[in-house]
Every structure is written in C-alpha cells, then in structure tokens.
PDB file of N, CA and C in Angstrom:
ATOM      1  N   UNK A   1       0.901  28.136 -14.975  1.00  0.00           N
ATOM      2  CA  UNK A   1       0.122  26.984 -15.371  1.00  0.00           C
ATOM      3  C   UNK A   1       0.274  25.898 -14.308  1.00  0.00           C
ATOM      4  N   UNK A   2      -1.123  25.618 -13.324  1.00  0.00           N
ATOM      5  CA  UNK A   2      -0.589  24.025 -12.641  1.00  0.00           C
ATOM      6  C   UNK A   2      -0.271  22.951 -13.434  1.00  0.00           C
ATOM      7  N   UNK A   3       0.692  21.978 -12.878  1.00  0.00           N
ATOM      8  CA  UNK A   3       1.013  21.059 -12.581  1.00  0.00           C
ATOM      9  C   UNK A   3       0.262  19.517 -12.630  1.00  0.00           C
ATOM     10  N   UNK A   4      -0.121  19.182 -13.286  1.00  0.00           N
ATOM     11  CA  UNK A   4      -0.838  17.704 -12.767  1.00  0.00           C
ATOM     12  C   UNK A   4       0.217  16.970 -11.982  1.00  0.00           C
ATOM     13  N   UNK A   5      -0.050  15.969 -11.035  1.00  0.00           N
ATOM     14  CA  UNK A   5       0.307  15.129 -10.611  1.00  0.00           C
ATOM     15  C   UNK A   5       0.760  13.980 -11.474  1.00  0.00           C
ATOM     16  N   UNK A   6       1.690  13.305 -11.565  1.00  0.00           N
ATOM     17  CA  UNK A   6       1.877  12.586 -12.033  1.00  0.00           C
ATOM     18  C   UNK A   6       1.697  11.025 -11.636  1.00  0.00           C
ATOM     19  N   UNK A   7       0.890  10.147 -11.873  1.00  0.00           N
ATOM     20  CA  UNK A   7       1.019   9.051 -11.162  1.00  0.00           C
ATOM     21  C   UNK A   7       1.672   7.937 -11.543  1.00  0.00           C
ATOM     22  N   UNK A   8       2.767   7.257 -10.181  1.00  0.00           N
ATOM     23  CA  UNK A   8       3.843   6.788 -10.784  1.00  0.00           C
ATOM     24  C   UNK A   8       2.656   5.645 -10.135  1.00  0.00           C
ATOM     25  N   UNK A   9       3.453   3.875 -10.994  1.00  0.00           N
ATOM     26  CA  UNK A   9       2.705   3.116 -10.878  1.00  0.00           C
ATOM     27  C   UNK A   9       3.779   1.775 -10.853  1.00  0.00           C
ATOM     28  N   UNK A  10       3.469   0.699 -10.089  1.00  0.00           N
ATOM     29  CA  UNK A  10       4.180  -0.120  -9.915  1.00  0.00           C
ATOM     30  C   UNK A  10       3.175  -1.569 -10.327  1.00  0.00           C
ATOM     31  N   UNK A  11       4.501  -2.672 -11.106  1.00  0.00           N
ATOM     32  CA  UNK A  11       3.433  -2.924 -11.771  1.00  0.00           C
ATOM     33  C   UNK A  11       3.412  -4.512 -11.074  1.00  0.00           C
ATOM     34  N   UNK A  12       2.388  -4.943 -10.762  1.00  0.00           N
ATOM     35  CA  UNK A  12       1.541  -6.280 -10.276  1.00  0.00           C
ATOM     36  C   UNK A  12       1.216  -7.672 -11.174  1.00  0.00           C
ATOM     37  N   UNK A  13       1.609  -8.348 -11.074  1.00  0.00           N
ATOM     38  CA  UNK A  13       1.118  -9.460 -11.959  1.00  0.00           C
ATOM     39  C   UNK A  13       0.006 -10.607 -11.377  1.00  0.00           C
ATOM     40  N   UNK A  14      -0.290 -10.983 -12.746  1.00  0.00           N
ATOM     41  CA  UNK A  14      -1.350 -11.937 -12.285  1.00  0.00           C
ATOM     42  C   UNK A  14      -1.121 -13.714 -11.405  1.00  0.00           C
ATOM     43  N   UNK A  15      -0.131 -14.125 -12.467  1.00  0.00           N
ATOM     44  CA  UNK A  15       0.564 -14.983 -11.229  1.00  0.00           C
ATOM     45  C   UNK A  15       2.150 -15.264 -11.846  1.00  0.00           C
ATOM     46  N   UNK A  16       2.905 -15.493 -10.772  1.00  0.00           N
ATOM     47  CA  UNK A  16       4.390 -16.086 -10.987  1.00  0.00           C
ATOM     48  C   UNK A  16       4.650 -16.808  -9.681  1.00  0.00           C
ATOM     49  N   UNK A  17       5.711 -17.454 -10.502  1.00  0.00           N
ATOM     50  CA  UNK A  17       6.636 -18.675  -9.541  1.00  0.00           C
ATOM     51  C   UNK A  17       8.030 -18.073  -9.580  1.00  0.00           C
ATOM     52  N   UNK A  18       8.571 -17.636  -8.173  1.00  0.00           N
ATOM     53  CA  UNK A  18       9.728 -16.847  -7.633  1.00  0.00           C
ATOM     54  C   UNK A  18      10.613 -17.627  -6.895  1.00  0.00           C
ATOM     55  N   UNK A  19      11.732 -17.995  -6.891  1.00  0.00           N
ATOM     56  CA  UNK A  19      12.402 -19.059  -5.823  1.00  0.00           C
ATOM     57  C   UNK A  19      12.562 -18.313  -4.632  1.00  0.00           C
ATOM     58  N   UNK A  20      13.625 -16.747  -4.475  1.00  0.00           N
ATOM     59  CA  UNK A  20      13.904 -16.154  -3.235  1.00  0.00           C
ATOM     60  C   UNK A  20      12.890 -15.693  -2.639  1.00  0.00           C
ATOM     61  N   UNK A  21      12.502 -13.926  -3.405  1.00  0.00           N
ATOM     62  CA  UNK A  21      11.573 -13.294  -2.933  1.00  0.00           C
ATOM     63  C   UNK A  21      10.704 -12.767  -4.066  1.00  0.00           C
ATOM     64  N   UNK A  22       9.713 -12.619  -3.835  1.00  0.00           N
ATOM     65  CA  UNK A  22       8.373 -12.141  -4.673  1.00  0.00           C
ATOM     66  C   UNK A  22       9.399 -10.239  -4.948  1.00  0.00           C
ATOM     67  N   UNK A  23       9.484 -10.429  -6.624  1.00  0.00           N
ATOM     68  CA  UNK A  23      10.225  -9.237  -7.190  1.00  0.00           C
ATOM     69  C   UNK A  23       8.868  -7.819  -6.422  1.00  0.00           C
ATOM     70  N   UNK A  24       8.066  -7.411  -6.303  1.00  0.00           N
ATOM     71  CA  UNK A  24       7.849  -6.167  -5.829  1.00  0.00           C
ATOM     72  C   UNK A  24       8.404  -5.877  -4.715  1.00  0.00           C
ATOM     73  N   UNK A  25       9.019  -6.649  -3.969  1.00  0.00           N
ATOM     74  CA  UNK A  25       9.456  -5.921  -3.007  1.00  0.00           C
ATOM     75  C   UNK A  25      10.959  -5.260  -3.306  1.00  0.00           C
ATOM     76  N   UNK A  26      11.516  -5.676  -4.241  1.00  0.00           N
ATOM     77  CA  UNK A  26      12.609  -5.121  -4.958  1.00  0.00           C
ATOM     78  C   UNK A  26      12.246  -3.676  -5.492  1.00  0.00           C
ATOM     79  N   UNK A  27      11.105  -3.795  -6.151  1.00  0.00           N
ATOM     80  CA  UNK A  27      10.422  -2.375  -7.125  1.00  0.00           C
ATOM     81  C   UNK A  27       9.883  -1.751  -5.939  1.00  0.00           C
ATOM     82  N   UNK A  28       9.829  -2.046  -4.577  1.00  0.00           N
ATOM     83  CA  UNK A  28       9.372  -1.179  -3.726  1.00  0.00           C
ATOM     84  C   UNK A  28      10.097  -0.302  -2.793  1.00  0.00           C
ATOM     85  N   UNK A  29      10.980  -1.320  -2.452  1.00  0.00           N
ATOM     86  CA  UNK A  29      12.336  -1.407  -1.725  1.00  0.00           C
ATOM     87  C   UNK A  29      13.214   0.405  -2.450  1.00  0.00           C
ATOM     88  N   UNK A  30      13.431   0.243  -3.853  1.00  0.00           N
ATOM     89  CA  UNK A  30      13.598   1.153  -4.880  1.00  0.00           C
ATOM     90  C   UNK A  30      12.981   2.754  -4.494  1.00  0.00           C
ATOM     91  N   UNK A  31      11.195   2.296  -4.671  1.00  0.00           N
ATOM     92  CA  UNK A  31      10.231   3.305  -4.680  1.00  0.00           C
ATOM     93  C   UNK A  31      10.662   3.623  -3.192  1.00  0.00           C
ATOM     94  N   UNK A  32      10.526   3.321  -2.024  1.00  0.00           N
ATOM     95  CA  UNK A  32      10.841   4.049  -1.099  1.00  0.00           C
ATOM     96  C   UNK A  32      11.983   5.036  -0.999  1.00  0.00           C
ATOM     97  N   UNK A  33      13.267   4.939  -1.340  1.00  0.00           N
ATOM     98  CA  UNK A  33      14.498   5.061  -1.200  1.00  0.00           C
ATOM     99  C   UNK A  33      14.685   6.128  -2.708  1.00  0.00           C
ATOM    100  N   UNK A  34      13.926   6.208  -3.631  1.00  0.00           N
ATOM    101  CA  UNK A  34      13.270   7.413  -4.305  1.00  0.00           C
ATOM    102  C   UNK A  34      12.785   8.045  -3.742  1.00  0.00           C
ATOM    103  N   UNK A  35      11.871   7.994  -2.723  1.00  0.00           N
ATOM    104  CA  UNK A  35      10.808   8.927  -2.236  1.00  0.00           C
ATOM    105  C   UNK A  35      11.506   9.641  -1.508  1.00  0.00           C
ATOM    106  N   UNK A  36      12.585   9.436  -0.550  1.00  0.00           N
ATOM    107  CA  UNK A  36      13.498   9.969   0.315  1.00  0.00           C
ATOM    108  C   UNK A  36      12.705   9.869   2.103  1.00  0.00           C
ATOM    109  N   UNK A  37      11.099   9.163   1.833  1.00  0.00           N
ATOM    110  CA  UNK A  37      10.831   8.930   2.902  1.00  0.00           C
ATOM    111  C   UNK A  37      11.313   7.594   4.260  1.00  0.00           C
ATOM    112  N   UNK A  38      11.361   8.213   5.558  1.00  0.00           N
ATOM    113  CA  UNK A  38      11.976   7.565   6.555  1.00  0.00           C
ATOM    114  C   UNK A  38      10.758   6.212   6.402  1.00  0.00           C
ATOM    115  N   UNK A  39      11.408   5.053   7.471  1.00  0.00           N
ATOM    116  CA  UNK A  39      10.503   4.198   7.551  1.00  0.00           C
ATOM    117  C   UNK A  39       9.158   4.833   8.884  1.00  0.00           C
ATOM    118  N   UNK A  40       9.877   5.693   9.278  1.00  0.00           N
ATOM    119  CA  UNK A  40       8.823   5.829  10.213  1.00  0.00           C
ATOM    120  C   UNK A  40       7.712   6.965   9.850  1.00  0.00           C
ATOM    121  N   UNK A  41       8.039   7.755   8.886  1.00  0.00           N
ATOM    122  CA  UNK A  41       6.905   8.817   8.103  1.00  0.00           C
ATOM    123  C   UNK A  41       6.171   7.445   7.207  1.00  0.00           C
ATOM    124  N   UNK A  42       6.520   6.352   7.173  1.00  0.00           N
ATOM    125  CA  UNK A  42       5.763   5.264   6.525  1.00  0.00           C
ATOM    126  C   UNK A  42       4.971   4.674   6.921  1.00  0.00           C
ATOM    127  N   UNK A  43       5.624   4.179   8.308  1.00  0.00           N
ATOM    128  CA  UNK A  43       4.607   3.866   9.211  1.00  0.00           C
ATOM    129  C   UNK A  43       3.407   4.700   9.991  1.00  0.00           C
ATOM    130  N   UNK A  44       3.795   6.169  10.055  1.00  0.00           N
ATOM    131  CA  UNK A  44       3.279   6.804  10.376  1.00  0.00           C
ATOM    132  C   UNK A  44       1.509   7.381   9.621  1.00  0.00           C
ATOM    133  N   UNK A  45       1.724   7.403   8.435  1.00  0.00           N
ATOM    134  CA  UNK A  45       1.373   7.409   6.968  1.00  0.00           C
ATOM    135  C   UNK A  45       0.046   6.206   6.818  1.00  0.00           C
ATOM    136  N   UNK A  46       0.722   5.256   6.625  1.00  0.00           N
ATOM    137  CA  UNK A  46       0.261   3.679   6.204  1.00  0.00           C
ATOM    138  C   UNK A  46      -0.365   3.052   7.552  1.00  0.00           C
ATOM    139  N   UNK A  47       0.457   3.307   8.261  1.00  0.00           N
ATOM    140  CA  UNK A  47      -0.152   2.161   9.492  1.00  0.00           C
ATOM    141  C   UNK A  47       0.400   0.683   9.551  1.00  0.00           C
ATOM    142  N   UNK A  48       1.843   0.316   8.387  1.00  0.00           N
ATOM    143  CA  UNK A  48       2.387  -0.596   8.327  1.00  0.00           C
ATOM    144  C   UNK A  48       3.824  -0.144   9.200  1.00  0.00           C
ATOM    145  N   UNK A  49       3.864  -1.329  10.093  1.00  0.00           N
ATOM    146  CA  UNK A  49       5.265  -0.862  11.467  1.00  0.00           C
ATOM    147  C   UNK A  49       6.541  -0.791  10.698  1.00  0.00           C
ATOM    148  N   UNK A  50       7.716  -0.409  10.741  1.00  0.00           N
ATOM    149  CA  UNK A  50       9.056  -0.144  10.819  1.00  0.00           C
ATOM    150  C   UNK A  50       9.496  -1.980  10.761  1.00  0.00           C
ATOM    151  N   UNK A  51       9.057  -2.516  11.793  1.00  0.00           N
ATOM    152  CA  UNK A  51       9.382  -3.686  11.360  1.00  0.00           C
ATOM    153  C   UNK A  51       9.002  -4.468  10.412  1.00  0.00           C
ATOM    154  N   UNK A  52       7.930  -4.554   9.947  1.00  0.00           N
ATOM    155  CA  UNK A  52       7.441  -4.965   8.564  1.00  0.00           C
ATOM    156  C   UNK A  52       8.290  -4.684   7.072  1.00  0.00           C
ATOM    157  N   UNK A  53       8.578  -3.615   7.262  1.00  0.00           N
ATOM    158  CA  UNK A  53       9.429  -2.963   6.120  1.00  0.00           C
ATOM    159  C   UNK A  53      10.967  -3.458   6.074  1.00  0.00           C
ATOM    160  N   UNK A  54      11.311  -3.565   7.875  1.00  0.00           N
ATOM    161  CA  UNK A  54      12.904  -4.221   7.089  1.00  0.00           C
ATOM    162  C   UNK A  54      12.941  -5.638   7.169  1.00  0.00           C
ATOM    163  N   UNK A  55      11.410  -6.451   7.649  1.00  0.00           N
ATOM    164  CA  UNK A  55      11.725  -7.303   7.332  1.00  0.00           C
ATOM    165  C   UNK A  55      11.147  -7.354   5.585  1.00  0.00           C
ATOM    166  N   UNK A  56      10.399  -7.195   5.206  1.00  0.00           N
ATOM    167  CA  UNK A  56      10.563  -7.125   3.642  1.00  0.00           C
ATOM    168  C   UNK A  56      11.836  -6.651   2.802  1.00  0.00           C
ATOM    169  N   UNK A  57      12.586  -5.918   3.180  1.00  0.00           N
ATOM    170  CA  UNK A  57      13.817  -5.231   2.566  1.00  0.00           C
ATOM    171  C   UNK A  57      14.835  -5.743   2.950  1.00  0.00           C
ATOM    172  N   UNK A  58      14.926  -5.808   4.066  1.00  0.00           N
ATOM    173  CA  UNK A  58      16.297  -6.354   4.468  1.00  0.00           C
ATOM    174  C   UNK A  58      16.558  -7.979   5.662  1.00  0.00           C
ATOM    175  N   UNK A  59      15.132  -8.647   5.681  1.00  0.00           N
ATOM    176  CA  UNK A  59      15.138  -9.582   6.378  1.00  0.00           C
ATOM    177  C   UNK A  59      14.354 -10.407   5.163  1.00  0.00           C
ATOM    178  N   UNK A  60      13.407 -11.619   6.057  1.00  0.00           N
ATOM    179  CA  UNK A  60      13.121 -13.074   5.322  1.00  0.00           C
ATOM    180  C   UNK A  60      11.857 -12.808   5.357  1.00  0.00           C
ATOM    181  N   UNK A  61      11.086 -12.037   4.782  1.00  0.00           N
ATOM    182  CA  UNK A  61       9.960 -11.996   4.447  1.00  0.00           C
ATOM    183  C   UNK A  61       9.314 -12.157   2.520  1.00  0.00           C
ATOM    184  N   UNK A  62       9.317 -13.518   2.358  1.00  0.00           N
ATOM    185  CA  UNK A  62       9.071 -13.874   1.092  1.00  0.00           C
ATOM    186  C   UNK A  62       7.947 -13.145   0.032  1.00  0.00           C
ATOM    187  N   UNK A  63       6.620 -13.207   0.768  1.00  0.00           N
ATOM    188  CA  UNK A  63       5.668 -12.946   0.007  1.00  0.00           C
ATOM    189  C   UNK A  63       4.698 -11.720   0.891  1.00  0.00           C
ATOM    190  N   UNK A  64       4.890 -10.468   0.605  1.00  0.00           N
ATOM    191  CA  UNK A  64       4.219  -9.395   1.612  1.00  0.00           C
ATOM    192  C   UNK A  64       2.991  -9.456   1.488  1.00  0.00           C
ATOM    193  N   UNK A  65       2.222  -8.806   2.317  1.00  0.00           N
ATOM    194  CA  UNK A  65       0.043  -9.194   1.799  1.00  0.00           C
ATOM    195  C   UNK A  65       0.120  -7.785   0.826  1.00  0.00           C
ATOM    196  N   UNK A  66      -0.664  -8.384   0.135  1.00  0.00           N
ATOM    197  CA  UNK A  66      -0.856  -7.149  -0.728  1.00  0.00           C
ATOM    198  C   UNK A  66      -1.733  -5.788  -0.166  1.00  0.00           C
ATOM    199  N   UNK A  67      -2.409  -5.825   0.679  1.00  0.00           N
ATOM    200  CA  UNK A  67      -2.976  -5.012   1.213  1.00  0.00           C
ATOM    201  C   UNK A  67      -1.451  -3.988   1.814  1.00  0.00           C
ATOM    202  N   UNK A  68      -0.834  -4.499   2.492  1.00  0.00           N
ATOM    203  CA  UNK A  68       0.278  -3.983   2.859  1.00  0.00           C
ATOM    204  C   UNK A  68       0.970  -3.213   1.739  1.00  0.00           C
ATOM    205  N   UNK A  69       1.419  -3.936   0.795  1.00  0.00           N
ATOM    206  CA  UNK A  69       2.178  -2.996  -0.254  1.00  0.00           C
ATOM    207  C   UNK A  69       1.635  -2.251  -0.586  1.00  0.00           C
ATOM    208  N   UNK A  70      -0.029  -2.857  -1.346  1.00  0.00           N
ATOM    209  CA  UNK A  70      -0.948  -1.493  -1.412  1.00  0.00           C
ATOM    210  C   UNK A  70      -0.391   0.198  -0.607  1.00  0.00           C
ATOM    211  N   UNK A  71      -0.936  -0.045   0.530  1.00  0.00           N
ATOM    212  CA  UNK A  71      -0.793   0.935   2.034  1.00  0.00           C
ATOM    213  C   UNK A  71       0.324   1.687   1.575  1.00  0.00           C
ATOM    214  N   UNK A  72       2.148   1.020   1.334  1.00  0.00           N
ATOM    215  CA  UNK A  72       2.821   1.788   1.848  1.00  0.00           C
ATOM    216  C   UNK A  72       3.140   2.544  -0.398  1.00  0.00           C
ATOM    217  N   UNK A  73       2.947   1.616  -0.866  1.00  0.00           N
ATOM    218  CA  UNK A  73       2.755   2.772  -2.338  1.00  0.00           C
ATOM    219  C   UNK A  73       2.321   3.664  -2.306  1.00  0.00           C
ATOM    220  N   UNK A  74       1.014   3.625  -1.538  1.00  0.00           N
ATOM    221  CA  UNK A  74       0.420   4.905  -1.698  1.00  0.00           C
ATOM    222  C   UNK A  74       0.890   5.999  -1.011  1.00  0.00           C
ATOM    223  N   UNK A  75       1.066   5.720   0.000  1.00  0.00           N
ATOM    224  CA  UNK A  75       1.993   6.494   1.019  1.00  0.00           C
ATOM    225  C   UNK A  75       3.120   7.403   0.642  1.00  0.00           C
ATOM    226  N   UNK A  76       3.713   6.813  -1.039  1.00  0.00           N
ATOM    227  CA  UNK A  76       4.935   7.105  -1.519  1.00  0.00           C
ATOM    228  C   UNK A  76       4.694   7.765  -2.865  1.00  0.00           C
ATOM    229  N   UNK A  77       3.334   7.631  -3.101  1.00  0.00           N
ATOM    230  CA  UNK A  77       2.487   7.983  -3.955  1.00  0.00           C
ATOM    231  C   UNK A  77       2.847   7.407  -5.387  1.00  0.00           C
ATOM    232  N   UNK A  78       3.132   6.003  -5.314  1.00  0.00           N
ATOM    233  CA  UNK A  78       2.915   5.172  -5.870  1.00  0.00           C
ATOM    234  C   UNK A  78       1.199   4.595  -5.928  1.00  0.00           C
ATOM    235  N   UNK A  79       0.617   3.984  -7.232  1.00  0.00           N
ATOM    236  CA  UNK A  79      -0.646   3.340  -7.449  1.00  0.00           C
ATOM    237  C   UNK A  79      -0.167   1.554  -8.575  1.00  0.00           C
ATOM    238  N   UNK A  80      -0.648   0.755  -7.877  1.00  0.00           N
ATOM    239  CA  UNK A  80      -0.245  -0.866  -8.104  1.00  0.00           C
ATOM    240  C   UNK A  80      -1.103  -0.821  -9.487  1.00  0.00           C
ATOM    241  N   UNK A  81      -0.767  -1.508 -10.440  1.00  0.00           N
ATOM    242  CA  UNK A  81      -0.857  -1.746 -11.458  1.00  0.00           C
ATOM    243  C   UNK A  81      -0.807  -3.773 -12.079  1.00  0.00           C
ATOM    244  N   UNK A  82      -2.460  -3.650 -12.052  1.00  0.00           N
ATOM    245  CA  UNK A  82      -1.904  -5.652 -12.584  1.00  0.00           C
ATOM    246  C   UNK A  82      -1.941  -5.783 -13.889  1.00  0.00           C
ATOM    247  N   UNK A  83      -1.199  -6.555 -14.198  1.00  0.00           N
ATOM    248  CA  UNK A  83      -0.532  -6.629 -15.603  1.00  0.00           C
ATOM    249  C   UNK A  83      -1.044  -8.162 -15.770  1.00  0.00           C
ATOM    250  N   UNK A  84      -1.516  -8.598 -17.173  1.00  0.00           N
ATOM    251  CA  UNK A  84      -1.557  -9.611 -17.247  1.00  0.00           C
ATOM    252  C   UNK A  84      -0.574 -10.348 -17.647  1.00  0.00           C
ATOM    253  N   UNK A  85      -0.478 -11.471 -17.647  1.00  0.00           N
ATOM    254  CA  UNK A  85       0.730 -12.206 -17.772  1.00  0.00           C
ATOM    255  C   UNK A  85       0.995 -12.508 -19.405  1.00  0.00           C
ATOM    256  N   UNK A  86      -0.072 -12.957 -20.132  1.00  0.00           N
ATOM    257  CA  UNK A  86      -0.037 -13.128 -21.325  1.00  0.00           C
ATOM    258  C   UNK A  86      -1.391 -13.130 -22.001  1.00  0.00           C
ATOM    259  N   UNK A  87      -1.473 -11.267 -22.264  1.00  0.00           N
ATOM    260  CA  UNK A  87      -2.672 -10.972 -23.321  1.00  0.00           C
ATOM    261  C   UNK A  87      -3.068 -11.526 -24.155  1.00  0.00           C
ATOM    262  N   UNK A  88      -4.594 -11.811 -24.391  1.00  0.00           N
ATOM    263  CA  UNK A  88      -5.160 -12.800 -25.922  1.00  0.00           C
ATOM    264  C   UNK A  88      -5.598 -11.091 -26.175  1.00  0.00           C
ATOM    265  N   UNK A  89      -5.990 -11.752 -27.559  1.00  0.00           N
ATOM    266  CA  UNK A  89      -6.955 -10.481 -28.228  1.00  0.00           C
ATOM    267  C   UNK A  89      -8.189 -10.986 -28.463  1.00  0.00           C
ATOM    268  N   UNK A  90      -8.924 -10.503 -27.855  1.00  0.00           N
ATOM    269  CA  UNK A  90     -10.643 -11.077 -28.164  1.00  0.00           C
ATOM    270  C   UNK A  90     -11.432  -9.589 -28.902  1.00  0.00           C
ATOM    271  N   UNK A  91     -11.633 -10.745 -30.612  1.00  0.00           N
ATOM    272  CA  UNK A  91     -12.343  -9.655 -31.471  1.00  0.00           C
ATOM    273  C   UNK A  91     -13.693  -9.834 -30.916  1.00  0.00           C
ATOM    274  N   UNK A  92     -14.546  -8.860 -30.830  1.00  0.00           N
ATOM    275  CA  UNK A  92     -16.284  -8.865 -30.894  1.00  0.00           C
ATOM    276  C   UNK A  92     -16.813  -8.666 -32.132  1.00  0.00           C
ATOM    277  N   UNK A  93     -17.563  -9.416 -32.542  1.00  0.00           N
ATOM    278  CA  UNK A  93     -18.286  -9.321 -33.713  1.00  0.00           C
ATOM    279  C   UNK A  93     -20.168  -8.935 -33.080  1.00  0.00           C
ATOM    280  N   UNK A  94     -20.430  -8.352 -33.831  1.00  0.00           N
ATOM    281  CA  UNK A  94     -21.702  -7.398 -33.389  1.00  0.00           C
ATOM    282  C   UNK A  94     -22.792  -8.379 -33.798  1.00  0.00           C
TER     283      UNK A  94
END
C-alpha cells in the first residue's frame, strides 16, 4: 500500500510584538536540525546562502523576509501555515 506524504506545517501568525527574535526562526531553526539537512543542501535547494541561515540561527538577524523562510521550509518539506490571532465566528443567515 503507498504511503501519502505527510505534510508537516509550521505555523505563521497574523501579527505579534517580539522583543529578541521573531519565534519562527526558533520553529525553523528546530525543522532544519529534524530534517538532518546540511546548510549547504539548503542553500543549494532554496537559493537562500549559508550565511543567511546562521545569521538567523545563530547570529542577529531579528525579523527574516518571509519569502526566505517560505524557500527554505519547503526545501525541508515543511508548508507555512497563518493562523489567526484571535478567531470571531461569523454566522450567515441566508
């Protein structure tokens, strides 16, 4: 019997106020180092450099572009997920 893929998903918010660093790069930082992939099969992959990555992980890079995180999730086969911050419920009446 195949297999589906499973898609793991990391999750995005709509807005927050962070003092150090913007938390996905923590949940990414993670997802890489799960994946068991090098930074350079990342870069290789994504098209985002070796340096980008440790400065997000291990240097002073506060807020990454999202296009970027995009790139290297997928890469890791991670898919971004936005979450709203605080759901209403809107009934429809017909």
């Amino acid at each position: 019997m195949p297999r589906k893929n499973k898609i793991r998903t990391i999750r995005v918010y709509k807005s927050y106020n962070f003092r150090d660093k913007d938390p996905v790069i923590d949940q990414l930082r993670t997802a890489v180092a799960d994946s068991g992939a090098s930074y350079e099969d990342i870069q290789a992959d994504s098209g985002v450099t070796t340096q980008t990555l440790k400065a997000w992980f291990h240097g002073g890079t506060r807020r990454p572009q999202f296009c970027t995180v995009q790139a290297v999730a997928r890469v890791i086969g991670y898919d971004l997920q936005m979450v709203r911050a605080s759901p209403k419920v809107k009934l429809l009446t017909g």
